[in-house]
N, C-alpha and C. Protein backbone atom coordinates (compact mmCIF):
# COMPACT_ATOMS: atom_id res chain seq x y z
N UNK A 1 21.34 19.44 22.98
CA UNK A 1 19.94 19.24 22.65
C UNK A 1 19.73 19.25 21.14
N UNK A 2 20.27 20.20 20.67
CA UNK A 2 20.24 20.83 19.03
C UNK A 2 20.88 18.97 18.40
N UNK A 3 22.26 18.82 18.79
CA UNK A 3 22.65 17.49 18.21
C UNK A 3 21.73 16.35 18.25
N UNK A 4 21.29 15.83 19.40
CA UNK A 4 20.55 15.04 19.62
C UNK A 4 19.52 14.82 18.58
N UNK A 5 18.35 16.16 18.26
CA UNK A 5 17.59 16.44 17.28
C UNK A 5 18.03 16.14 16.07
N UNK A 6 19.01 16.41 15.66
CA UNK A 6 19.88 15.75 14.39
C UNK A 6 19.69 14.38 13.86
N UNK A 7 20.15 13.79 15.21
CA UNK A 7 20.64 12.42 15.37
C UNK A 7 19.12 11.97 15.36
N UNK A 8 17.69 12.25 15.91
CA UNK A 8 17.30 11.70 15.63
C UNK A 8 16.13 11.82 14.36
N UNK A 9 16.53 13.01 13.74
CA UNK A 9 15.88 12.99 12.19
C UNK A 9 16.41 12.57 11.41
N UNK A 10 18.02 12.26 11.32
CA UNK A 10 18.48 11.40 10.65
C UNK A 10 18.57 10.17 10.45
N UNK A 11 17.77 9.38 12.15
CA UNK A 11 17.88 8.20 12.44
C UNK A 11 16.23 7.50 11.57
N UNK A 12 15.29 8.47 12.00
CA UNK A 12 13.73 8.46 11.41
C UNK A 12 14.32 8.28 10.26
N UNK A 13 15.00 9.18 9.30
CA UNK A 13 14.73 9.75 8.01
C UNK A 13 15.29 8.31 7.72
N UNK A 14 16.44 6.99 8.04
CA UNK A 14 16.88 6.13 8.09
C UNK A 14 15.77 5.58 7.73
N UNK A 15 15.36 5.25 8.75
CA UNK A 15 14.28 4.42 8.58
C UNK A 15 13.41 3.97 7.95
N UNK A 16 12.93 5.25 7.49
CA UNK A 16 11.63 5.19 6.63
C UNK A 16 12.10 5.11 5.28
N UNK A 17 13.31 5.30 5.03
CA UNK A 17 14.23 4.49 3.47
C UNK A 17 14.26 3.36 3.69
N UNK A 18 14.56 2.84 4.54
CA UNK A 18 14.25 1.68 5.01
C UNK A 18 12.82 0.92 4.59
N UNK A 19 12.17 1.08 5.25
CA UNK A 19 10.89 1.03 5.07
C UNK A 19 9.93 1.50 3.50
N UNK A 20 10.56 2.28 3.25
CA UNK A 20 9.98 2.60 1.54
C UNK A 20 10.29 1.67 0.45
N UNK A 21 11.60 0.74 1.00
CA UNK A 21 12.40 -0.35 0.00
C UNK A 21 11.48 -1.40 0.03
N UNK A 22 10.58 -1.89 1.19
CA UNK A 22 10.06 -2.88 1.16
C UNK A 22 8.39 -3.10 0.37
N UNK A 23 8.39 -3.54 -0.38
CA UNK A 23 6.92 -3.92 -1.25
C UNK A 23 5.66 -4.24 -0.09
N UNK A 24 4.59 -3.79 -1.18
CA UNK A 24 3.47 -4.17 -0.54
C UNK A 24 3.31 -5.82 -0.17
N UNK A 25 3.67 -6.58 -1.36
CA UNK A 25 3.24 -8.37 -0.76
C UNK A 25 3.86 -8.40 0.18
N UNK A 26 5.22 -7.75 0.26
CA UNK A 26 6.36 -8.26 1.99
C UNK A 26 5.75 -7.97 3.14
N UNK A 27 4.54 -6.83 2.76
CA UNK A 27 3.84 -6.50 3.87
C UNK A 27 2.65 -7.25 4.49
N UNK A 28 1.90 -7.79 3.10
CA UNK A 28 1.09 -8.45 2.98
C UNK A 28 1.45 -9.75 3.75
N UNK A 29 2.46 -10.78 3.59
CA UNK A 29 2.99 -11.67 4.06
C UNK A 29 3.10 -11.67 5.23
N UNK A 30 4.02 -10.48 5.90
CA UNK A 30 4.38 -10.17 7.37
C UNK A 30 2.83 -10.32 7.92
N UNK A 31 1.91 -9.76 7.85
CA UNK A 31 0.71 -9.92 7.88
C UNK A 31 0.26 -11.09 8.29
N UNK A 32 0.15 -11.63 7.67
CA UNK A 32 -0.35 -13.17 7.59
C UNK A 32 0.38 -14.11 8.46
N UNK A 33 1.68 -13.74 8.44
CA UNK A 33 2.54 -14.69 8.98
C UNK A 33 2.08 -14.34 10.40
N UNK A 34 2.12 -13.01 11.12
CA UNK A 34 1.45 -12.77 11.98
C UNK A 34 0.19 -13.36 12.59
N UNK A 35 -0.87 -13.24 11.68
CA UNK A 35 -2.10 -13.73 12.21
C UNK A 35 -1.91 -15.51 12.38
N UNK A 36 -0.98 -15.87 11.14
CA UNK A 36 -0.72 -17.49 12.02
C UNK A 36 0.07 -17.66 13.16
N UNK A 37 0.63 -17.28 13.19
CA UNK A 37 2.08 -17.09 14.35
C UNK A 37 1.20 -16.63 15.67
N UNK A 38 0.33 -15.34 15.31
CA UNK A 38 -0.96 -15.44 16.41
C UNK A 38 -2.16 -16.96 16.55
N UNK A 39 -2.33 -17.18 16.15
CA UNK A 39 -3.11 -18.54 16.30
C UNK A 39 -2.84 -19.56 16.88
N UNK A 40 -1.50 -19.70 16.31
CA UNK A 40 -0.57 -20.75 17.28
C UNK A 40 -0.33 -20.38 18.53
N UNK A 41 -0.12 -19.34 18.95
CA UNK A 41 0.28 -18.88 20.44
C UNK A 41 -1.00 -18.95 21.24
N UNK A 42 -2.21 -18.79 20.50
CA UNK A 42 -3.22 -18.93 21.10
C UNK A 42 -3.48 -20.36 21.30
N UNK A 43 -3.54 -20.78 20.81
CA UNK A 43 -4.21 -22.44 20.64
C UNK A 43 -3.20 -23.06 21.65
N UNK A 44 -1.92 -22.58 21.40
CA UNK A 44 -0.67 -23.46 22.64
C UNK A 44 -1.07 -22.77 24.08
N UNK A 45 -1.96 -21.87 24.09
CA UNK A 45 -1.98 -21.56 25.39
C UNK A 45 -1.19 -20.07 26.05
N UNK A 46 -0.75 -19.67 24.78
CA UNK A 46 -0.10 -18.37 25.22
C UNK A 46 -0.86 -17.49 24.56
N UNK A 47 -1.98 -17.01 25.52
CA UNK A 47 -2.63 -15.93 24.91
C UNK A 47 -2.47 -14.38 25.01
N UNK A 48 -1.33 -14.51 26.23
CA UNK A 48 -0.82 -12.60 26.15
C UNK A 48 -0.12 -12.09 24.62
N UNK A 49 0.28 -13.75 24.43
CA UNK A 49 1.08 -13.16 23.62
C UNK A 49 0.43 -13.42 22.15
N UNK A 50 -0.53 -14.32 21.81
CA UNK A 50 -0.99 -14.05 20.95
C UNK A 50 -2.14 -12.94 20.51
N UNK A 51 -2.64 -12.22 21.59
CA UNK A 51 -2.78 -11.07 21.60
C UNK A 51 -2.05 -9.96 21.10
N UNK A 52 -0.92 -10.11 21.64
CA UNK A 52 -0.19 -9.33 21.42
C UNK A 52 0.16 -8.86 19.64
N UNK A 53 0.76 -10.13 19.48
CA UNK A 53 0.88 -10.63 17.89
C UNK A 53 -0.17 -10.17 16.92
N UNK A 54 -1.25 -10.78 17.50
CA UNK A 54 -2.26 -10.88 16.56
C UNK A 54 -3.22 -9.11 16.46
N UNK A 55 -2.51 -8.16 16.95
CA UNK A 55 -2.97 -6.51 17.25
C UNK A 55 -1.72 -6.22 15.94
N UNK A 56 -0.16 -6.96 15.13
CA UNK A 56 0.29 -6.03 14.08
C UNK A 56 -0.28 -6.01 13.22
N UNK A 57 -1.54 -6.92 12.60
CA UNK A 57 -1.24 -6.99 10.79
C UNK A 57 -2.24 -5.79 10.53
N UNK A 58 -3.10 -5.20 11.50
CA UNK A 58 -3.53 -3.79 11.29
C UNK A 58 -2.35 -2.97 10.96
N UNK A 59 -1.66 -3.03 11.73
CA UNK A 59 -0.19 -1.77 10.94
C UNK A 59 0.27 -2.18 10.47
N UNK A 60 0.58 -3.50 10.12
CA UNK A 60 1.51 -4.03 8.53
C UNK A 60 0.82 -3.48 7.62
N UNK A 61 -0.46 -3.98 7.39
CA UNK A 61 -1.46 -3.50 6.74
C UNK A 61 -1.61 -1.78 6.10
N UNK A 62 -1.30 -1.43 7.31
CA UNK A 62 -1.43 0.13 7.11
C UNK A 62 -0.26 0.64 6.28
N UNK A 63 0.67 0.27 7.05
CA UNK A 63 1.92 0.91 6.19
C UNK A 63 2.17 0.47 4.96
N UNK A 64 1.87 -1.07 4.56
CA UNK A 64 1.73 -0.94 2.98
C UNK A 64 0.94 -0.28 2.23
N UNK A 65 -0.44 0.66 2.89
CA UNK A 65 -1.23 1.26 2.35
C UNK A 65 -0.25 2.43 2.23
N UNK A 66 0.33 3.26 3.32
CA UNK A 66 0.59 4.10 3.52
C UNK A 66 1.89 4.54 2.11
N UNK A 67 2.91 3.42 2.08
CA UNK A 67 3.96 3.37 0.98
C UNK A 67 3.22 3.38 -0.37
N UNK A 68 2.22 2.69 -0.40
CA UNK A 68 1.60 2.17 -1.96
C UNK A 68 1.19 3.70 -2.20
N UNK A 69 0.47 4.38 -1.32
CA UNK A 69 -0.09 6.16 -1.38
C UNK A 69 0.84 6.66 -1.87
N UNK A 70 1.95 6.85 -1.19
CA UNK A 70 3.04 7.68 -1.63
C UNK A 70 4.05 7.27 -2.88
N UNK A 71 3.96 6.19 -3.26
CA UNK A 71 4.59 5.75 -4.45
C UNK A 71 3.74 4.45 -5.04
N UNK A 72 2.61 4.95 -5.79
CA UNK A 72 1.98 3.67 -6.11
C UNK A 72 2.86 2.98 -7.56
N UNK A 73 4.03 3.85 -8.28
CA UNK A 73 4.20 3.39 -9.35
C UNK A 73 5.64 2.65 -9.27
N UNK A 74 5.90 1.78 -7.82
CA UNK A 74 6.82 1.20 -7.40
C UNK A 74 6.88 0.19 -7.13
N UNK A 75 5.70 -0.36 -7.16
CA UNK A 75 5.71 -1.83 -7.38
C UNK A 75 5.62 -2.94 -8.81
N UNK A 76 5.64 -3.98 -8.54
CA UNK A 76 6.30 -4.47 -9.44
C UNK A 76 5.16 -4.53 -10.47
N UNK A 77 5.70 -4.02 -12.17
CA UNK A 77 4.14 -4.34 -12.75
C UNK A 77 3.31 -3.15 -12.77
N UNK A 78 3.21 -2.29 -12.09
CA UNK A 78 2.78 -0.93 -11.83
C UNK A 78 2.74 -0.15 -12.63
N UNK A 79 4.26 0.02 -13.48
CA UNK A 79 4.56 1.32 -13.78
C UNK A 79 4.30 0.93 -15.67
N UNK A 80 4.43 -0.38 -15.80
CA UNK A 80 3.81 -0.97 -17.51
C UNK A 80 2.02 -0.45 -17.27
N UNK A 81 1.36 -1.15 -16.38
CA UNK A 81 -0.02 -0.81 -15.69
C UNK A 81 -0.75 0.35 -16.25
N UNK A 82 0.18 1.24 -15.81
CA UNK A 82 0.08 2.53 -15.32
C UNK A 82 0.01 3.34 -16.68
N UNK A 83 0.97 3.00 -17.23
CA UNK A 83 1.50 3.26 -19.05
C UNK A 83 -0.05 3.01 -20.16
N UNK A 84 -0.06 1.76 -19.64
CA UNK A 84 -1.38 1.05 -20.45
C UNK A 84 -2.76 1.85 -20.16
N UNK A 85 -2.98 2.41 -18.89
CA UNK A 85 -4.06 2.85 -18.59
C UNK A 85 -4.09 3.88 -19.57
N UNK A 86 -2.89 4.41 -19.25
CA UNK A 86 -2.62 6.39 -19.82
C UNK A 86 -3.38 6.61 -21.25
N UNK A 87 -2.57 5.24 -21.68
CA UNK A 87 -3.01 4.76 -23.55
C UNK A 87 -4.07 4.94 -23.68
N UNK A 88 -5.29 3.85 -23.30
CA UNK A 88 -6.71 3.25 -23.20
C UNK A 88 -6.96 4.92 -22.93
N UNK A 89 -6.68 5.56 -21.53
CA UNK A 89 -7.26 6.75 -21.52
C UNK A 89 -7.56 7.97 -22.82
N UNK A 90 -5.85 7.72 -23.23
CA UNK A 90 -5.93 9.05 -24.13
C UNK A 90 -6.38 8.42 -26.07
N UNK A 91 -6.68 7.16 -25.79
CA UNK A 91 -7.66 6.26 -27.26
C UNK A 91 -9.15 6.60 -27.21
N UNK A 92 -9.04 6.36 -25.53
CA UNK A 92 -11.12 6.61 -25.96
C UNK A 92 -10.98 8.29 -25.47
N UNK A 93 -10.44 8.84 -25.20
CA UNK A 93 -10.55 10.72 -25.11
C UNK A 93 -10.74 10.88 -26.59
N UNK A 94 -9.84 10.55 -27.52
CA UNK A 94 -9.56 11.02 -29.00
C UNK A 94 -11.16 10.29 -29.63
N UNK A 95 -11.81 8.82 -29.39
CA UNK A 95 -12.75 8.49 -30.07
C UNK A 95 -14.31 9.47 -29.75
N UNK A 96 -14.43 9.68 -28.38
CA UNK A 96 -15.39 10.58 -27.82
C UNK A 96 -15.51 12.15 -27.88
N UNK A 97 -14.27 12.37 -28.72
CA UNK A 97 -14.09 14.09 -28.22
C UNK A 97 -13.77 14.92 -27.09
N UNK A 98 -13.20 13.96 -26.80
CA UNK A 98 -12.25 14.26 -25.41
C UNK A 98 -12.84 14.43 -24.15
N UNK A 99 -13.97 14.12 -23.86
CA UNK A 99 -15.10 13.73 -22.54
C UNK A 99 -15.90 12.70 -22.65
N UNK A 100 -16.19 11.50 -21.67
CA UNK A 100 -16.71 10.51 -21.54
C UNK A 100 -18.44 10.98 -21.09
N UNK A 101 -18.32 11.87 -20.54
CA UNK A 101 -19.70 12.33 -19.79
C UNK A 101 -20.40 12.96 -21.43
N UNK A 102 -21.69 12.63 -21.00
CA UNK A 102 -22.74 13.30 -22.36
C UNK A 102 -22.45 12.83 -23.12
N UNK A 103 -22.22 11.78 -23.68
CA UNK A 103 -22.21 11.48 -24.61
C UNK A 103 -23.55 10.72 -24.95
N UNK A 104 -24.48 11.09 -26.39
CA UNK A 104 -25.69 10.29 -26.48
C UNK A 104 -25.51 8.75 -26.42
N UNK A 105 -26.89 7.95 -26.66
CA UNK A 105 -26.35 6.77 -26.20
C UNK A 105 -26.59 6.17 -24.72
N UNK A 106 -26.11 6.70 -23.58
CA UNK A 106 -25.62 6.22 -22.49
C UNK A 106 -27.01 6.37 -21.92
N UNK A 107 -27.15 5.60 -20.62
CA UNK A 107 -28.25 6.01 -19.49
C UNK A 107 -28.17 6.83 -18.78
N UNK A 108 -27.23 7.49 -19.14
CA UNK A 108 -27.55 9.07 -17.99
C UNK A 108 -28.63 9.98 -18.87
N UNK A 109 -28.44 9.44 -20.18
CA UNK A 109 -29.71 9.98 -21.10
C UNK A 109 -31.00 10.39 -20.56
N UNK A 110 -31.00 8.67 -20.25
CA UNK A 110 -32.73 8.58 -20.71
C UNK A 110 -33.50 9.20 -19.46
């Protein structure tokens, strides 16, 4: 029983390396390709199965949300992004005195 359990957290833990390698657009795509691939099955007359089909790109969907959560600075472009923001952030902290809020000027003023 104990082995088995092994075998299959190691098989999950597989997986989801698996699954962490793949980018959000691949997900995005799978997606899409889906909802056409559903359309067609519908329109030809196979509607169990474009049913069927056309119920993944909610969880394609999801799980690229789900990967992008847990590592948003892994996609491509991201992590320059990410750098640039930090900058802009810590340029206007230093011009304002290091808080954006209250400052005169603004319409939270008036």
């Amino acid at each position: 029983m104990n082995r088995n359990l092994r075998q299959s957290e190691q098989m999950s833990g597989d997986l989801y390396r698996i699954f962490e390698n793949v980018s959000g657009r691949t997900w995005s795509w799978f997606a899409l390709g889906s909802i056409l691939l559903s359309a067609f099955l519908f329109l030809t007359g196979r509607r169990n199965w474009a049913i069927f089909i056309g119920q993944w790109p909610p969880t394609l969907l999801t799980l690229a949300l789900f990967f992008r959560l847990l590592q948003p600075s892994r996609e491509p472009g991201e992590i320059s992004g990410m750098r640039k923001a930090a900058e802009e952030t810590k340029r206007g902290m230093g011009q304002s005195g290091g808080s954006t809020f209250g400052r005169s000027g603004g319409d939270l003023d008036q």
